[in-house]
C-alpha atoms as a PDB file:
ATOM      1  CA  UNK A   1       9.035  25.512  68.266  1.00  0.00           C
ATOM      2  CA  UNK A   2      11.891  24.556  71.038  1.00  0.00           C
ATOM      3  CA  UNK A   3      14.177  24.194  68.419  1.00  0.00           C
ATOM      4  CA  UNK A   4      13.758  27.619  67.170  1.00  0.00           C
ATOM      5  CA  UNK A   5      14.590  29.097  70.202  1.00  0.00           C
ATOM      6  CA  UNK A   6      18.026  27.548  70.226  1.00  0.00           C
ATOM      7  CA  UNK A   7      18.949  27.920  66.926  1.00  0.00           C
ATOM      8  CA  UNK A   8      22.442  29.759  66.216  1.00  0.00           C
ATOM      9  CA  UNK A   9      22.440  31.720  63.166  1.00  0.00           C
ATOM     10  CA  UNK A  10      26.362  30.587  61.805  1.00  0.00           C
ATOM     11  CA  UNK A  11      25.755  33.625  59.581  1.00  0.00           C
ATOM     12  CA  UNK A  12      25.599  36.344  61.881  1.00  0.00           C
ATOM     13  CA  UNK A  13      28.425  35.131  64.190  1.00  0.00           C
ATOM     14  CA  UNK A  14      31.054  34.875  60.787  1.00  0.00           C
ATOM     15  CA  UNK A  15      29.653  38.406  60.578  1.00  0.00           C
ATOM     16  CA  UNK A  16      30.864  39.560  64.209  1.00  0.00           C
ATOM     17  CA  UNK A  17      33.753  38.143  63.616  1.00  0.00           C
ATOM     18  CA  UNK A  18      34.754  39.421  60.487  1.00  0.00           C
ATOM     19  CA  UNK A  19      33.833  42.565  61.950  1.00  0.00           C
ATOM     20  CA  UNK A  20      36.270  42.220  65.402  1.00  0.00           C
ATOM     21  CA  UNK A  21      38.663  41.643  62.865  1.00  0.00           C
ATOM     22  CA  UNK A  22      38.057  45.324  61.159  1.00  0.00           C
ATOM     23  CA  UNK A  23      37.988  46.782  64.666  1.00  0.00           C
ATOM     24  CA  UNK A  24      41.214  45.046  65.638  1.00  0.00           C
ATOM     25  CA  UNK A  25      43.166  46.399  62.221  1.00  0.00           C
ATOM     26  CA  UNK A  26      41.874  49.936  63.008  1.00  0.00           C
ATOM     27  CA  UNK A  27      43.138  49.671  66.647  1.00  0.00           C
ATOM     28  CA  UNK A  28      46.319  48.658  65.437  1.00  0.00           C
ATOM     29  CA  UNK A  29      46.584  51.471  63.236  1.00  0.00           C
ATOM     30  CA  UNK A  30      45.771  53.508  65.451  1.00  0.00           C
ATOM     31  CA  UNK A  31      48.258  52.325  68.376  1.00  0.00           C
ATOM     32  CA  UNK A  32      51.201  52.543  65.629  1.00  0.00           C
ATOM     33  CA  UNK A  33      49.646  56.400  65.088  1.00  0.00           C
ATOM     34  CA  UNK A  34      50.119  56.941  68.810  1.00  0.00           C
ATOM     35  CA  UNK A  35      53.416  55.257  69.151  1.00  0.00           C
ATOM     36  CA  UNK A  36      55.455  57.148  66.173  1.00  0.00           C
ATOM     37  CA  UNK A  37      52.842  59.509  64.973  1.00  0.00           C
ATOM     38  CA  UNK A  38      52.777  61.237  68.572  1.00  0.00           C
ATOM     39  CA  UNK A  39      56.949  62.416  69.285  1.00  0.00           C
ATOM     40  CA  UNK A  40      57.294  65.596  70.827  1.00  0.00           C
ATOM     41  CA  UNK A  41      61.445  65.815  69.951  1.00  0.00           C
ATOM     42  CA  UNK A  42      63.277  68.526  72.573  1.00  0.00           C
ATOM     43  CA  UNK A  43      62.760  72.135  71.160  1.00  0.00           C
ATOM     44  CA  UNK A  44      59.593  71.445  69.441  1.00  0.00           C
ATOM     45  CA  UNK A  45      57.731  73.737  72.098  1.00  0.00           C
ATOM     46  CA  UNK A  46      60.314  76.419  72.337  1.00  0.00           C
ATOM     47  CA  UNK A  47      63.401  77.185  73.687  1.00  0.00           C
ATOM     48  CA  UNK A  48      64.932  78.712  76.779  1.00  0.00           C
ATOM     49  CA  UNK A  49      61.502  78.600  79.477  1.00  0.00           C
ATOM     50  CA  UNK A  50      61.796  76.820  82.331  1.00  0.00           C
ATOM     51  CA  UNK A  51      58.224  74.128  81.538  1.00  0.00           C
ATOM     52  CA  UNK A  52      59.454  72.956  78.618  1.00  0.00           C
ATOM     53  CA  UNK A  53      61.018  69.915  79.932  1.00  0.00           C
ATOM     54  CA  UNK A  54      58.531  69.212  82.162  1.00  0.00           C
ATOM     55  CA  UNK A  55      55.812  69.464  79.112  1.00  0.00           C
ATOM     56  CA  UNK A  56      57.978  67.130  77.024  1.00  0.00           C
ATOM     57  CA  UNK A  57      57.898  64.832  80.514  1.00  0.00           C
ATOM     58  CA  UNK A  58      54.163  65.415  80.942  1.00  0.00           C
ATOM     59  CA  UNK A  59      53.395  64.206  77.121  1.00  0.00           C
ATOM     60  CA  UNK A  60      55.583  61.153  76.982  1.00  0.00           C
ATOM     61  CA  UNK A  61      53.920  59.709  80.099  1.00  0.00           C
ATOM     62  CA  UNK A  62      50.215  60.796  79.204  1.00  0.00           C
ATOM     63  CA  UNK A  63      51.484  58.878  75.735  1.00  0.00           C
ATOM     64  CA  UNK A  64      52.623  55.680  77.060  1.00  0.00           C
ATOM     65  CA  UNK A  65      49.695  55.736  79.360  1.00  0.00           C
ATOM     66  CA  UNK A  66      47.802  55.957  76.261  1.00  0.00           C
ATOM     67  CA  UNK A  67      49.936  53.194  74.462  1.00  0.00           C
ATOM     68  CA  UNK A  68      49.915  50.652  77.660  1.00  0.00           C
ATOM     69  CA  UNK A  69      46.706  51.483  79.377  1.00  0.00           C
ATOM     70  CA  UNK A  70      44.262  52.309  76.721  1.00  0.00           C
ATOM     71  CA  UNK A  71      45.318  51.208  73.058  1.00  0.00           C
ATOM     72  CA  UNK A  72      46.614  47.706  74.510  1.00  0.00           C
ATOM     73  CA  UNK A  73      44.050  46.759  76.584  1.00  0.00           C
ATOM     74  CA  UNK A  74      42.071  47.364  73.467  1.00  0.00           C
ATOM     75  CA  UNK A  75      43.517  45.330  71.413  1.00  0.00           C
ATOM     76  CA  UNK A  76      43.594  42.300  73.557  1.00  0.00           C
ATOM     77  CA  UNK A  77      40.029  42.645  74.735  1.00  0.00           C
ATOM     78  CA  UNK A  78      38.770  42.762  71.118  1.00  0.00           C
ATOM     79  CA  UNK A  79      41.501  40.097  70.396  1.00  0.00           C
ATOM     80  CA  UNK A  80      40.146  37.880  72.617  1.00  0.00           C
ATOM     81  CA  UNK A  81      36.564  38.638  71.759  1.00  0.00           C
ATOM     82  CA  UNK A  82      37.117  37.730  68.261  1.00  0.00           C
ATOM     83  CA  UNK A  83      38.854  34.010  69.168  1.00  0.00           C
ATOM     84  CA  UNK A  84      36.152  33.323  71.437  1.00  0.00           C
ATOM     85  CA  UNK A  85      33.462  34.331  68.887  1.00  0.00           C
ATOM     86  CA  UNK A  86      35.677  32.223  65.963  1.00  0.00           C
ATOM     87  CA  UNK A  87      35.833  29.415  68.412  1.00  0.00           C
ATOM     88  CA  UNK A  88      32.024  29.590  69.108  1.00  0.00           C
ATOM     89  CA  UNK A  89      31.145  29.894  65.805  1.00  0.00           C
ATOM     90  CA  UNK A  90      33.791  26.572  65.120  1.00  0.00           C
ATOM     91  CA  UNK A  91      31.810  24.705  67.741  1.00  0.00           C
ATOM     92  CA  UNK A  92      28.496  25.402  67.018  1.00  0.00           C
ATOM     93  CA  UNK A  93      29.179  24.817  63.064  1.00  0.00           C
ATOM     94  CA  UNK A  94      30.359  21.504  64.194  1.00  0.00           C
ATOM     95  CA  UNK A  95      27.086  20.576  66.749  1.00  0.00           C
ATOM     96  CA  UNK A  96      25.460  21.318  63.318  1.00  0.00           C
ATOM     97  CA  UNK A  97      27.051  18.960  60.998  1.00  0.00           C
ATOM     98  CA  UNK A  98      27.100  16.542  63.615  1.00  0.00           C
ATOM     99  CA  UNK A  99      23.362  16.510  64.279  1.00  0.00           C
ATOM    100  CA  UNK A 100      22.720  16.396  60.466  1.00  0.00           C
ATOM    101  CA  UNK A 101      25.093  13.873  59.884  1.00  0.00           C
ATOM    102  CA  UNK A 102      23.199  11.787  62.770  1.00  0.00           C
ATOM    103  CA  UNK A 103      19.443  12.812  61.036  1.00  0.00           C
ATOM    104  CA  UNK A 104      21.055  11.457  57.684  1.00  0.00           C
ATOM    105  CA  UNK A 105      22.081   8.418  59.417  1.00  0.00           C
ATOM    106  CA  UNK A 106      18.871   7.833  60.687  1.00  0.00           C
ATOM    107  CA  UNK A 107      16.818   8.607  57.336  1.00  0.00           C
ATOM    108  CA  UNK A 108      19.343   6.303  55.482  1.00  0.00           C
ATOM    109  CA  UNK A 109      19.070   3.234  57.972  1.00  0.00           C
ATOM    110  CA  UNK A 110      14.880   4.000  58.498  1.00  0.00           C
ATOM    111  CA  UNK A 111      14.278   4.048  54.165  1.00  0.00           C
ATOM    112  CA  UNK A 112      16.869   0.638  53.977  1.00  0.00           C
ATOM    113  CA  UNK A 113      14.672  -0.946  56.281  1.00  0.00           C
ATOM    114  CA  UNK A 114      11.631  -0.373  54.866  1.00  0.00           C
ATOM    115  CA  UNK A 115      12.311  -0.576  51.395  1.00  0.00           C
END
């Protein structure tokens, strides 16, 4: 019964990371949306009033806080989410085969010495 309650299901955790990986393609797509899919070129609003530079100004910094502040931070957190969950998954696939390998061991050498 203890070992049930620490047993890592390698399954599952291929699954969340196969999934981060999803995430992190959409994110990208979406930061390369807001980078060239969002230009507002000079004139695009009008012509001739007085706000329309300062609209253009207003939109190009509410879109690179967007890019730097929001998309990128994304990214990296679900980056790094998915490396540590790889790298979990890695180690506890590992712990796995070693402990079989070390049960094998120890059914081979108990059946040579008895047989």
């Amino acid at each position: 019964m203890a070992n049930d309650s620490y047993r890592v299901d390698l399954d599952r955790l291929d699954e969340v990371v196969k999934k981060l990986n999803n995430v992190l393609k959409d994110m990208q797509s979406a930061s390369g949306k807001a980078k060239s899919g969002t230009h507002l070129p000079e004139g695009a609003l009008g012509k001739g009033f007085e706000e329309e530079g300062e609209l253009r100004k207003t939109h190009d910094e509410l879109k690179g806080f967007i890019e730097q502040k929001v998309l990128n931070k994304l990214e990296r957190l679900i980056d790094d989410l998915q490396k540590k969950t790889s790298k979990t998954h890695g180690a506890y696939q590992d712990q796995e085969q070693n402990t079989s390998n070390a049960m094998n061991k120890g059914h081979t050498s108990s059946q040579n010495k008895y047989s």
